[in-house]
C-alpha atoms as a PDB file:
ATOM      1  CA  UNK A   1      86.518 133.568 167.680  1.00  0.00           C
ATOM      2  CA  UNK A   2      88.103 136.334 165.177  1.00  0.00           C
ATOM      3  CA  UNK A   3      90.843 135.461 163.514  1.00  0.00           C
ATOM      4  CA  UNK A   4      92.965 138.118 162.064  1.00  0.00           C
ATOM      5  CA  UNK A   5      93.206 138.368 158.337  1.00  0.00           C
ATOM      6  CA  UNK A   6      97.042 138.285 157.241  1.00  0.00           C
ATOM      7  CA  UNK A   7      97.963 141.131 155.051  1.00  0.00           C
ATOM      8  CA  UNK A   8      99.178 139.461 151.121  1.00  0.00           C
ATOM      9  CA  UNK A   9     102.443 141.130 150.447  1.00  0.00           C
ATOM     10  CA  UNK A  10     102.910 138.544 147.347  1.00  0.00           C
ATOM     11  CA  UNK A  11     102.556 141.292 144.978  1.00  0.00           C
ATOM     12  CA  UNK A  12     105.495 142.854 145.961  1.00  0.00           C
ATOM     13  CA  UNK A  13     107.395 140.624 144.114  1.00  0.00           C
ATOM     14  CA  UNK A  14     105.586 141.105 141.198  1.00  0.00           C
ATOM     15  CA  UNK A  15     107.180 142.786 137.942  1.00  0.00           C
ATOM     16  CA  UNK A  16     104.289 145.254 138.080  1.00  0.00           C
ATOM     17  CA  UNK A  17     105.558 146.156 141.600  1.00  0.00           C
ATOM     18  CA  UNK A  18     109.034 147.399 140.536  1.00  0.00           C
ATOM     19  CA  UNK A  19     107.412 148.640 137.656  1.00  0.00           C
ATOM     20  CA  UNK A  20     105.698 151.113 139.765  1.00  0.00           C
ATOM     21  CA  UNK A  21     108.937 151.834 141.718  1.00  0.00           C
ATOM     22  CA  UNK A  22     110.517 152.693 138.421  1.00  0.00           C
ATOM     23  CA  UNK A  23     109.697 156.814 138.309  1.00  0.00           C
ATOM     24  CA  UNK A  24     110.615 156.902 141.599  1.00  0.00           C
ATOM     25  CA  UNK A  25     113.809 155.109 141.325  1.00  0.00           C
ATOM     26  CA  UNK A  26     114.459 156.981 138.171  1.00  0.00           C
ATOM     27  CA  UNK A  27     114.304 160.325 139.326  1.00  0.00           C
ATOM     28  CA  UNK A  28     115.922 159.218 142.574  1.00  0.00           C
ATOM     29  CA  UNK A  29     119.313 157.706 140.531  1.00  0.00           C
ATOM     30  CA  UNK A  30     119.273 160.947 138.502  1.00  0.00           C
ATOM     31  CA  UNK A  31     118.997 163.619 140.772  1.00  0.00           C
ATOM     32  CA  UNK A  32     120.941 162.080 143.866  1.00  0.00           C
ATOM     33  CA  UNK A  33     123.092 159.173 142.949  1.00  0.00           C
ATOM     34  CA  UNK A  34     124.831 159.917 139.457  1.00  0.00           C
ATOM     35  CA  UNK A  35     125.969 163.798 140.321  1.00  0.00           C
ATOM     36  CA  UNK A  36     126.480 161.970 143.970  1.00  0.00           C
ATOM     37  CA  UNK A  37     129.723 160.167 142.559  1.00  0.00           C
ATOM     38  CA  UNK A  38     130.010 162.734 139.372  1.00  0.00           C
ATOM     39  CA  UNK A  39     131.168 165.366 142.524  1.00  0.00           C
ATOM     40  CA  UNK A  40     133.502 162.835 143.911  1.00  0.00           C
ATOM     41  CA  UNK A  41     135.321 162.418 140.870  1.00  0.00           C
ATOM     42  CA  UNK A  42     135.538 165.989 140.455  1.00  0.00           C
ATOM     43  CA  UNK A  43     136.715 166.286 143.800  1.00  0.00           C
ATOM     44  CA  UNK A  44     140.267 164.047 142.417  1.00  0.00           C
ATOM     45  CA  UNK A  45     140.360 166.966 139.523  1.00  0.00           C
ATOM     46  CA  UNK A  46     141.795 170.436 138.638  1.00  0.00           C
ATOM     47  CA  UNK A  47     138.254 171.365 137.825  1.00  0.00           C
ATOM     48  CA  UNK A  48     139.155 175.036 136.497  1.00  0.00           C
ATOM     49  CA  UNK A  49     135.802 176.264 135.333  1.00  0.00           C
ATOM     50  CA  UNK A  50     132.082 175.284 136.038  1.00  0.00           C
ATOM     51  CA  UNK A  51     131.916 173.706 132.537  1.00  0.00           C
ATOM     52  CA  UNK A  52     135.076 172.662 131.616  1.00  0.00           C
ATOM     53  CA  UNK A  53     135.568 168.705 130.510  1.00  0.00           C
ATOM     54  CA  UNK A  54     139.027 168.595 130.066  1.00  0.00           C
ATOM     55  CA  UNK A  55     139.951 168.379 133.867  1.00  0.00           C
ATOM     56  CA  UNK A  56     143.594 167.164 134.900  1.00  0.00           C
ATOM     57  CA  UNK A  57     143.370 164.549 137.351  1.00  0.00           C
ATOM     58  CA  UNK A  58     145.177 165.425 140.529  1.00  0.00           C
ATOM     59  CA  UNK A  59     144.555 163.104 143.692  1.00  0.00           C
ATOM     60  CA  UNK A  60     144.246 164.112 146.728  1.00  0.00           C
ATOM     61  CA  UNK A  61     145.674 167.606 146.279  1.00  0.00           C
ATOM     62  CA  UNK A  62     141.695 168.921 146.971  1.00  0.00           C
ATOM     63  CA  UNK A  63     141.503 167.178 150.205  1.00  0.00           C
ATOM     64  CA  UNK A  64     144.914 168.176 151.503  1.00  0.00           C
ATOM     65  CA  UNK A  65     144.301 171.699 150.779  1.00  0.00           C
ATOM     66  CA  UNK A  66     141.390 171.782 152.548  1.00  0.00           C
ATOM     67  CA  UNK A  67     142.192 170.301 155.452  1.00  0.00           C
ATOM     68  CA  UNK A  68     145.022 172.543 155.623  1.00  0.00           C
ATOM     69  CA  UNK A  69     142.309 175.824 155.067  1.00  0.00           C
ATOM     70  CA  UNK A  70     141.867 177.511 158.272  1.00  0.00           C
ATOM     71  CA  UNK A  71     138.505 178.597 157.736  1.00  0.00           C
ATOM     72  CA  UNK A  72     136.882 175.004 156.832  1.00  0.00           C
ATOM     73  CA  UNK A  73     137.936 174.150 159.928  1.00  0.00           C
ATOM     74  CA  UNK A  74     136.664 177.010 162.061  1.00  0.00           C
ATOM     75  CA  UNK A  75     133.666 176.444 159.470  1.00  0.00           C
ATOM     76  CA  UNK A  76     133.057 172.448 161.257  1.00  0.00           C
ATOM     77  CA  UNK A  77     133.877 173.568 164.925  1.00  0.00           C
ATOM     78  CA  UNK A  78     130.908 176.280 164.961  1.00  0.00           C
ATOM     79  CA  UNK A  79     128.984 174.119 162.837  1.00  0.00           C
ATOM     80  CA  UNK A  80     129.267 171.788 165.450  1.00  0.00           C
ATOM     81  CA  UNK A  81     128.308 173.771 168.534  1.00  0.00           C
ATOM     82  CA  UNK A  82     125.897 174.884 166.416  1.00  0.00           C
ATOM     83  CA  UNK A  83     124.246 171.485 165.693  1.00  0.00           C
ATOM     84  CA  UNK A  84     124.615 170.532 169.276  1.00  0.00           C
ATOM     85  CA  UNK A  85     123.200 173.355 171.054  1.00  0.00           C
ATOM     86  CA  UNK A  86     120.061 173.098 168.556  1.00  0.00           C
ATOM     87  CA  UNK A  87     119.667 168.927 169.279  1.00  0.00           C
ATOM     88  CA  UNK A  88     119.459 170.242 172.867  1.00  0.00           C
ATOM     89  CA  UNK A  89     117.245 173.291 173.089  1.00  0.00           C
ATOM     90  CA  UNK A  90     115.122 172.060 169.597  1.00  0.00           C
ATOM     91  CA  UNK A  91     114.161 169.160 170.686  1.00  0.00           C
ATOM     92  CA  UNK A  92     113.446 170.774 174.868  1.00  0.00           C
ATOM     93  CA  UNK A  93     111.221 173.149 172.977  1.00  0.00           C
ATOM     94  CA  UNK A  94     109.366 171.027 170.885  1.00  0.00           C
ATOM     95  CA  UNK A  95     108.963 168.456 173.527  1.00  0.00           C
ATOM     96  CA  UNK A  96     107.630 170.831 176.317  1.00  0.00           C
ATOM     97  CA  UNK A  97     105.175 172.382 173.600  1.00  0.00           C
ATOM     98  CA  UNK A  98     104.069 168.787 172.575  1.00  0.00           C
ATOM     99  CA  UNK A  99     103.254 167.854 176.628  1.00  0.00           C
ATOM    100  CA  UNK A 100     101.309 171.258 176.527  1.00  0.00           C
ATOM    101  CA  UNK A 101      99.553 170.609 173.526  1.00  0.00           C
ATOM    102  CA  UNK A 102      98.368 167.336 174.704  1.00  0.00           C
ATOM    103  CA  UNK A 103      96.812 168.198 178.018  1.00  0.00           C
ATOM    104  CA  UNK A 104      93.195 168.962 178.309  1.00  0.00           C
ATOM    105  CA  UNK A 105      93.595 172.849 177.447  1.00  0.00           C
ATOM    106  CA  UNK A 106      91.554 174.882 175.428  1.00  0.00           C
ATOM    107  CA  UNK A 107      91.756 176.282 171.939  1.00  0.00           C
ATOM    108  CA  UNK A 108      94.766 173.124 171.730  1.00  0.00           C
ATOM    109  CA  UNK A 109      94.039 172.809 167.803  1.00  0.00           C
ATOM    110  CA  UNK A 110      95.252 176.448 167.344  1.00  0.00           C
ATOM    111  CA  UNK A 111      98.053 176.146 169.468  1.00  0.00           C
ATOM    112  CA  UNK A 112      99.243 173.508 167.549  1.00  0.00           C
ATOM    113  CA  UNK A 113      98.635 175.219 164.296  1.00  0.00           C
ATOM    114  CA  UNK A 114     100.225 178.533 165.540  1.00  0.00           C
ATOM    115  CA  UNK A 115     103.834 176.466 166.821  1.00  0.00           C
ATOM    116  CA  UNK A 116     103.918 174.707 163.193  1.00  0.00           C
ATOM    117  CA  UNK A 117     103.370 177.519 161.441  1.00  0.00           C
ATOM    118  CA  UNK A 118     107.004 178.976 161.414  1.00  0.00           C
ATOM    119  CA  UNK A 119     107.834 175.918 159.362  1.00  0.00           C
ATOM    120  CA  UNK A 120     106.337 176.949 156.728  1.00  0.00           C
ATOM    121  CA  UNK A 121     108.192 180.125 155.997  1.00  0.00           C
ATOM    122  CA  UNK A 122     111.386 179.077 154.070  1.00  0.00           C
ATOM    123  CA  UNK A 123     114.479 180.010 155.115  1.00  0.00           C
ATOM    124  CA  UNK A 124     115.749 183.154 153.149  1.00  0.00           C
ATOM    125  CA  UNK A 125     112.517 184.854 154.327  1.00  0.00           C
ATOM    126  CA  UNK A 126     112.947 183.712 157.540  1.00  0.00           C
ATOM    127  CA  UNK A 127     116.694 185.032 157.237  1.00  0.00           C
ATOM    128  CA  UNK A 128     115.827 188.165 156.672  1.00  0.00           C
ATOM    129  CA  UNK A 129     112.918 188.436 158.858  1.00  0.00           C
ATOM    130  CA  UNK A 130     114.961 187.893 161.850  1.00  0.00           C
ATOM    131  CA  UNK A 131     117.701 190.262 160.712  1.00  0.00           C
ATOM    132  CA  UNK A 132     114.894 192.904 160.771  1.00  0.00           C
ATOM    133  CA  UNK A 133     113.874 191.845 164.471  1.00  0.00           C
ATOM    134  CA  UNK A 134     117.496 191.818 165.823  1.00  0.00           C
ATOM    135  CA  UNK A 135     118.795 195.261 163.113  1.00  0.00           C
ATOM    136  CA  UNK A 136     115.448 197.040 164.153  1.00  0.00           C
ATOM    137  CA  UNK A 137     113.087 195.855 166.641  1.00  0.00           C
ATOM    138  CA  UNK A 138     115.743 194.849 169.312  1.00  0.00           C
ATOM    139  CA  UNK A 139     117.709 197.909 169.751  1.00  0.00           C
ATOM    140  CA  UNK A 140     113.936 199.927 169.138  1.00  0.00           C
ATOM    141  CA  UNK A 141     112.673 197.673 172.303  1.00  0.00           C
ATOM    142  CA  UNK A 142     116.035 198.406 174.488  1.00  0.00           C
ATOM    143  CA  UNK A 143     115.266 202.151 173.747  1.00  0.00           C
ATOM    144  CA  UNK A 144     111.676 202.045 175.197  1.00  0.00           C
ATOM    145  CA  UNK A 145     112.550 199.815 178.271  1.00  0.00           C
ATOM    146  CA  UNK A 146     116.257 202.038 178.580  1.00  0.00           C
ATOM    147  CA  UNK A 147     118.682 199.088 178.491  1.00  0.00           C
ATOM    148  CA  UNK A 148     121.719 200.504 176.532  1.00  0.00           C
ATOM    149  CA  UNK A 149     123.379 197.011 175.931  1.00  0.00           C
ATOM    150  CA  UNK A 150     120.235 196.094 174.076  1.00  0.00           C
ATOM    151  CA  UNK A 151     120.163 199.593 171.845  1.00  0.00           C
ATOM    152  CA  UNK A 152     124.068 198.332 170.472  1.00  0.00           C
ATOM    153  CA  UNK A 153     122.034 195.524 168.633  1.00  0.00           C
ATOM    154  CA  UNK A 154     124.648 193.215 170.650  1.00  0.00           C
ATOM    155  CA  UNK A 155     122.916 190.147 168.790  1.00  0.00           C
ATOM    156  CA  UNK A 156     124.672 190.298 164.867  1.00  0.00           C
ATOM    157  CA  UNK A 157     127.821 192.012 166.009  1.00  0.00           C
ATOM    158  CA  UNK A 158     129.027 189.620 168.804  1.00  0.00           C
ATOM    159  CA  UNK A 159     130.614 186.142 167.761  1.00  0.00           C
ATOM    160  CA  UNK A 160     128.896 184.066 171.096  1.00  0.00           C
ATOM    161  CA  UNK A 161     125.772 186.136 170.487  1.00  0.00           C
ATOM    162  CA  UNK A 162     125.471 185.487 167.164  1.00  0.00           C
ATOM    163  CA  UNK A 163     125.734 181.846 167.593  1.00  0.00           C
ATOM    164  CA  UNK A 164     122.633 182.292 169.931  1.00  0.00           C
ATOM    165  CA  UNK A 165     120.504 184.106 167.303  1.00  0.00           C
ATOM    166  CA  UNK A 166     121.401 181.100 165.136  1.00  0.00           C
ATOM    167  CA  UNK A 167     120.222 178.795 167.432  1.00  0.00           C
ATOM    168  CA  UNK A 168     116.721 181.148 168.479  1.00  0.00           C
ATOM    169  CA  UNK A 169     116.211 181.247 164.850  1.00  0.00           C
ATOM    170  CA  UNK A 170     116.455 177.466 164.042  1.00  0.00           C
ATOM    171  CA  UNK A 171     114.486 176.325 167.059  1.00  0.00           C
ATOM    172  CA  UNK A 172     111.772 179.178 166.496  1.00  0.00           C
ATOM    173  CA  UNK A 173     111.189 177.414 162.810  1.00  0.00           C
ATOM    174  CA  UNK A 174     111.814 173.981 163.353  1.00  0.00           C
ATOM    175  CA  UNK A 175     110.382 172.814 166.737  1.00  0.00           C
ATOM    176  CA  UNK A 176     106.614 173.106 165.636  1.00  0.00           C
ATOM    177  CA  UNK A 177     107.886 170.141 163.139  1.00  0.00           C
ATOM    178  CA  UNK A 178     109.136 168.206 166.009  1.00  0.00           C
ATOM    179  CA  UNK A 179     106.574 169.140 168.067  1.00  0.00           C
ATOM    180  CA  UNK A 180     104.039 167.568 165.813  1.00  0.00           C
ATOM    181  CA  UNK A 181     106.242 164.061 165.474  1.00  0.00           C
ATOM    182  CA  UNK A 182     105.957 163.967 169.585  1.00  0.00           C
ATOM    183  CA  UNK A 183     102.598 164.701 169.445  1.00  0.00           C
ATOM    184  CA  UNK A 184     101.966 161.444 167.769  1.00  0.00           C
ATOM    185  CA  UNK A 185     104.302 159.518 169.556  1.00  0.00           C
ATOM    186  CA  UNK A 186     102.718 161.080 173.166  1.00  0.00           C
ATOM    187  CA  UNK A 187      99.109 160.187 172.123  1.00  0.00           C
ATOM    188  CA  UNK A 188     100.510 156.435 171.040  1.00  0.00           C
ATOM    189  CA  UNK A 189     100.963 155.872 174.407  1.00  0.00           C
ATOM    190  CA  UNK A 190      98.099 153.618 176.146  1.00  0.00           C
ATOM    191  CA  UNK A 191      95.459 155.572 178.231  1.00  0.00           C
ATOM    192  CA  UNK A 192      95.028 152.580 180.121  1.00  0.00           C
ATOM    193  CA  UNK A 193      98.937 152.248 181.609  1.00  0.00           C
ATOM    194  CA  UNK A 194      98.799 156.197 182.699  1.00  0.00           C
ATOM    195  CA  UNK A 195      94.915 155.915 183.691  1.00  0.00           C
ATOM    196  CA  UNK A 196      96.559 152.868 186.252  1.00  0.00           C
ATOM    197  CA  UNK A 197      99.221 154.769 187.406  1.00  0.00           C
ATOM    198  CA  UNK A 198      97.442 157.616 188.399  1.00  0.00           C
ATOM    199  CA  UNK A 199      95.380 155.953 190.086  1.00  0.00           C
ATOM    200  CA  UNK A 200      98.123 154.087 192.062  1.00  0.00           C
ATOM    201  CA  UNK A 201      99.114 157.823 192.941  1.00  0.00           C
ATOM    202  CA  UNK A 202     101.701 158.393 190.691  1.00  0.00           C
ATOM    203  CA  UNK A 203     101.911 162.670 189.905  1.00  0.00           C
ATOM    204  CA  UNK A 204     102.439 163.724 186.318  1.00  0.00           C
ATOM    205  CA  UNK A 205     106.409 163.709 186.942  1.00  0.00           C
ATOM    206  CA  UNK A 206     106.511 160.171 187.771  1.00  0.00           C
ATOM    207  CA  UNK A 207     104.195 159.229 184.787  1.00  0.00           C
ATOM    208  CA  UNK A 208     106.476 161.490 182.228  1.00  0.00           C
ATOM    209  CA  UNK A 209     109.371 159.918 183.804  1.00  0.00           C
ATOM    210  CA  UNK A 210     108.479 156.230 183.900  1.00  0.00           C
ATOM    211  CA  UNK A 211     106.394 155.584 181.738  1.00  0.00           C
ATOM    212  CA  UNK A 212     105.433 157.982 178.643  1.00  0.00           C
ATOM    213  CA  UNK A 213     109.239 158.755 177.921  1.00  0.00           C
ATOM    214  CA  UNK A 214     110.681 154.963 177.729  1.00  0.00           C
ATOM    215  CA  UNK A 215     107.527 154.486 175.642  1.00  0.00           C
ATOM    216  CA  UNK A 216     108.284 157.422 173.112  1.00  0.00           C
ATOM    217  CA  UNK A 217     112.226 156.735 172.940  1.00  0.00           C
ATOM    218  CA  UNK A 218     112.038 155.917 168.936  1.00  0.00           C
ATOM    219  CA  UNK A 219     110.222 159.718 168.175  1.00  0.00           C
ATOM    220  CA  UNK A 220     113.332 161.167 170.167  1.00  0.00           C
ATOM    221  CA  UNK A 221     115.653 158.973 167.658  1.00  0.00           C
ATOM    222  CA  UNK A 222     113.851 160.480 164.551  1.00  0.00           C
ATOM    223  CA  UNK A 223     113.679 164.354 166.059  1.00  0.00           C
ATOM    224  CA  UNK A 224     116.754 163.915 167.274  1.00  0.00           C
ATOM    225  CA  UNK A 225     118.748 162.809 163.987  1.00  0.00           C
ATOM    226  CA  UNK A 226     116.408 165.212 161.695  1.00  0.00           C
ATOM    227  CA  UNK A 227     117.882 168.084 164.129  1.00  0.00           C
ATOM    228  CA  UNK A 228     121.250 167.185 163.627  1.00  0.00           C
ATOM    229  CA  UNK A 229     121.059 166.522 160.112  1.00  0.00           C
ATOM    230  CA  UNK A 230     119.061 169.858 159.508  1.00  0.00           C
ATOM    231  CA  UNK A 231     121.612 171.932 161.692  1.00  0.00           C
ATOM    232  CA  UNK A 232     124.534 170.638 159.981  1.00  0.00           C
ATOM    233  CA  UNK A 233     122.576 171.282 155.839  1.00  0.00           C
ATOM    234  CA  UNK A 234     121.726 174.947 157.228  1.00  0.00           C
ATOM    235  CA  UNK A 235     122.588 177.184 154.640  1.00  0.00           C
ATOM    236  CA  UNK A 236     119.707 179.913 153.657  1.00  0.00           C
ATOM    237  CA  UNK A 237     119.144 181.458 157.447  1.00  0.00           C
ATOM    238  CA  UNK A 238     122.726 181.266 157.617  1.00  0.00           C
ATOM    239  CA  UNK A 239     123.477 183.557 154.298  1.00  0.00           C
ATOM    240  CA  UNK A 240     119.949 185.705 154.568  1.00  0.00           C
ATOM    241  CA  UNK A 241     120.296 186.173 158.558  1.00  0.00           C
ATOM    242  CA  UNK A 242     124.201 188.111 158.102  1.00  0.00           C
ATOM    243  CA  UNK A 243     126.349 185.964 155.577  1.00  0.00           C
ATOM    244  CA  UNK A 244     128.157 183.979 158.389  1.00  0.00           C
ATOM    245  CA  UNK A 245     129.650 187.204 160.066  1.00  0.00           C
ATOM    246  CA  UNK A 246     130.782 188.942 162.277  1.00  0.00           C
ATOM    247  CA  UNK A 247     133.792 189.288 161.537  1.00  0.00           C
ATOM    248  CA  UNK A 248     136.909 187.948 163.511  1.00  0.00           C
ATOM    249  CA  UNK A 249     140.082 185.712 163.911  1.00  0.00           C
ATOM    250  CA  UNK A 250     141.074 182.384 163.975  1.00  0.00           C
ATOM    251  CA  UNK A 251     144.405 181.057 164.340  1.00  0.00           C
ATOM    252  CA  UNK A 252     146.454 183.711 163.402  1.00  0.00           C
ATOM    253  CA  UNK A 253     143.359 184.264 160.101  1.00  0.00           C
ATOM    254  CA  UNK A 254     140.537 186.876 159.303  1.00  0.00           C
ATOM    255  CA  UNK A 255     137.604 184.913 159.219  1.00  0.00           C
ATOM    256  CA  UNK A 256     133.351 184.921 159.022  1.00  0.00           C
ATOM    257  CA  UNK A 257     133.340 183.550 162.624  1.00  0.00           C
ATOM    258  CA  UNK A 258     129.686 182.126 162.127  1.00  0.00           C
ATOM    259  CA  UNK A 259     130.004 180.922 158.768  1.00  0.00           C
ATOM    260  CA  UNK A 260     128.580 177.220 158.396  1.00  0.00           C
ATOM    261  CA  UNK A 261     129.994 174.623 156.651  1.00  0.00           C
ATOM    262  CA  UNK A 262     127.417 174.357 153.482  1.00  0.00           C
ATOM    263  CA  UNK A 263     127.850 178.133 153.351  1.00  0.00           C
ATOM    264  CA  UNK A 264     131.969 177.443 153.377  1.00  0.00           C
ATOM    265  CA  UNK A 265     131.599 175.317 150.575  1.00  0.00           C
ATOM    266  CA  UNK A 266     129.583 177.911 148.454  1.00  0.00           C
ATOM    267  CA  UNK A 267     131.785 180.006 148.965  1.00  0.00           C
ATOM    268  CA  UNK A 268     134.697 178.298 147.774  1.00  0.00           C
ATOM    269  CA  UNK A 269     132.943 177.118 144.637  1.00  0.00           C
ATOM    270  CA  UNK A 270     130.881 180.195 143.799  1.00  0.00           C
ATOM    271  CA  UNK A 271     132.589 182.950 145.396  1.00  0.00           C
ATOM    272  CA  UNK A 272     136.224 182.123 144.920  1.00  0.00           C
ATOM    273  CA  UNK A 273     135.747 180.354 141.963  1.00  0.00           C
ATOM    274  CA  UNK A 274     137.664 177.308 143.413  1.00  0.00           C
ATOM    275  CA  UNK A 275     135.144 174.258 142.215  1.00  0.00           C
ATOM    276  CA  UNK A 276     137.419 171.292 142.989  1.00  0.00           C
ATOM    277  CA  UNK A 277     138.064 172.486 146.302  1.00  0.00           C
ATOM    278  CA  UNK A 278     134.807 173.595 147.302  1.00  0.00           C
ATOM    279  CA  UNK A 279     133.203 169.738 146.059  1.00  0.00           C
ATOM    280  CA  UNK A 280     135.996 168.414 147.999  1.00  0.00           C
ATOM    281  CA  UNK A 281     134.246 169.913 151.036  1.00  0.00           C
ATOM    282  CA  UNK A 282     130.790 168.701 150.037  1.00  0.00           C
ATOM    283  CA  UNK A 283     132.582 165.209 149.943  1.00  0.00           C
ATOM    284  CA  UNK A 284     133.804 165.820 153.178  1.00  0.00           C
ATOM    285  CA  UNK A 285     130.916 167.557 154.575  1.00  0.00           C
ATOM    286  CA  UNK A 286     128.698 164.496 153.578  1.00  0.00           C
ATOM    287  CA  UNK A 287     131.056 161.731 155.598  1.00  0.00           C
ATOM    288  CA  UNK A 288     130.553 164.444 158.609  1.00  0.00           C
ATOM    289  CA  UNK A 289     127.219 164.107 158.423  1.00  0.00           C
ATOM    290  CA  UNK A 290     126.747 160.738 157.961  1.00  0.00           C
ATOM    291  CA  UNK A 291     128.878 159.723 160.805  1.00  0.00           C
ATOM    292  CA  UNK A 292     127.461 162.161 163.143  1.00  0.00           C
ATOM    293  CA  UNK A 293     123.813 160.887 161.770  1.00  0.00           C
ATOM    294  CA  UNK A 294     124.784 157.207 162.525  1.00  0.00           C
ATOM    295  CA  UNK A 295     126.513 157.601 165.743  1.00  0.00           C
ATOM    296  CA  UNK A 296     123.133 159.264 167.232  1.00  0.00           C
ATOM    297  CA  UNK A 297     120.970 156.846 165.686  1.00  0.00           C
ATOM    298  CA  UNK A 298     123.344 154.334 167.577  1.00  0.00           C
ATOM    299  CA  UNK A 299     123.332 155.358 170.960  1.00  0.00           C
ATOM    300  CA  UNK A 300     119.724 156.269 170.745  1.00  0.00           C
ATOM    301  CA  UNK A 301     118.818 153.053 169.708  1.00  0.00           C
ATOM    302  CA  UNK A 302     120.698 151.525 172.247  1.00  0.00           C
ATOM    303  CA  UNK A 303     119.386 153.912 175.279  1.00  0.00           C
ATOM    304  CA  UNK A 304     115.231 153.076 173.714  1.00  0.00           C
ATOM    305  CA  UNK A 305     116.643 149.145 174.052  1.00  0.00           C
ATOM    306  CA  UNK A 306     118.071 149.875 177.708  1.00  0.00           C
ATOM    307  CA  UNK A 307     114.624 152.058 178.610  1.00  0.00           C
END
């Protein structure tokens, strides 16, 4: 009879343990955690220039301003709708193109390669790839086929429209990186349970319904919150793609009506020169995050428990 050889995780205790931990942890405190809580502190100051030391302390006058400044808060809404719609129609994508992938199809390894391979072109280049297909090869393609609307290049000037080529963008890059964690989580599942219930006579539907999807619950959890989190941080195809325009109004304000919040907040800082504000806003923009991060997490978690 085999028995099964326990892994020793003694050494992790060890001082030469940590000690290895110690770059890591290093770089980690430095990068992230000290300018982390150097920012909030800022955020309670005058902050006048981008080097100054001598900053006058001043409360919460940062974070009332803000939340009094129109455009931060136009800034979250289509943020929002943005991060939303690309959860949805991401994560669809990169699912259906992880069940295709997976199915007894030819050429599958270059199928998968050609789906990641947007992912690898960063985002300013991707920005400004895009800007040439919907500037150029859009209104170029509505001439040849004779559709007018499509000639107008309808997709950078209209607000709603806009918002769409945001979201064709994002999911054209990004879902060959989720398709690739579904991949894994799909060929996890146990040959023998779907082997069984096809040949009880269950049809692919019932077997994607029943059994595969309850069984890859956690990979929707991770794509899920890496969507969210990504949608909310997107900056470069946001500035490269048309610098958060059109134009248009918001509560009685001119405003970039497509303008994201991480864009907002360079802006303020860089732009406008207002650096206590605009860190107030990353302070902010990192509790938005974080709750919206932990609330999925939390009712995903809860639905793979209930499936």
């Amino acid at each position: 009879m085999k028995t099964k050889r326990l892994r020793d995780t003694s050494h992790r205790n060890t001082p030469l343990f940590f000690l290895f931990l110690l770059p890591a942890l290093f770089a980690f405190t430095v990068v992230i955690i000290i300018p982390f809580f150097i920012g909030v502190y800022y955020s309670f100051t005058d902050w006048p220039t981008l080097l100054s030391t001598n900053n006058e302390f001043v409360g919460l006058d940062n974070y009332r301003m803000i939340f009094r400044d129109v455009t931060f808060l136009h800034s979250f809404l289509v943020t929002t709708a943005y991060a939303v719609l690309m959860v949805i129609v991401c994560n669809f994508c990169a699912f259906f193109m992880a069940t295709l992938v997976t199915r007894k199809l030819k050429l599958t390894s270059l199928y998968r390669a050609g789906f990641f391979l947007p992912n690898l072109i960063g985002g300013i280049i991707l920005g400004y790839i895009w800007q040439f297909i919907f500037n150029r090869a859009v209104p170029a393609f509505g001439g040849l086929i004779g559709f007018e609307w499509l000639q107008m290049n309808p997709f950078l000037a209209d607000r709603w429209l806009t918002l769409i080529a945001y979201v064709t963008v994002g999911t054209w890059q990004f879902a060959g990186y989720l398709m690739m964690i579904y991949i894994a989580a799909i060929l996890a599942v146990p040959k023998s349970i779907v082997e069984a219930a096809e040949i009880d006579g269950a049809h692919y539907g019932h077997v994607l319904k029943h059994i595969q999807l309850p069984l890859i619950a956690p990979a929707f959890t991770i794509s899920m919150f890496l969507t969210l989190v990504n949608s909310f941080k997107m900056f470069d195809v946001n500035w490269a793609l048309n610098a958060g325009g059109p134009s248009g109004m918001f509560m009685g304000r001119a405003i970039s009506t497509n303008e994201f919040l991480a864009l907002n907040i360079y802006n303020t800082a860089f732009a406008f020169r207002r650096f206590a504000e605009g860190q107030a806003k990353a302070v902010v923009f990192f509790i938005v995050i974080a709750i919206f991060g932990l609330i999925q997490v939390y009712f995903n978690k809860k639905r793979e428990i209930e499936m």
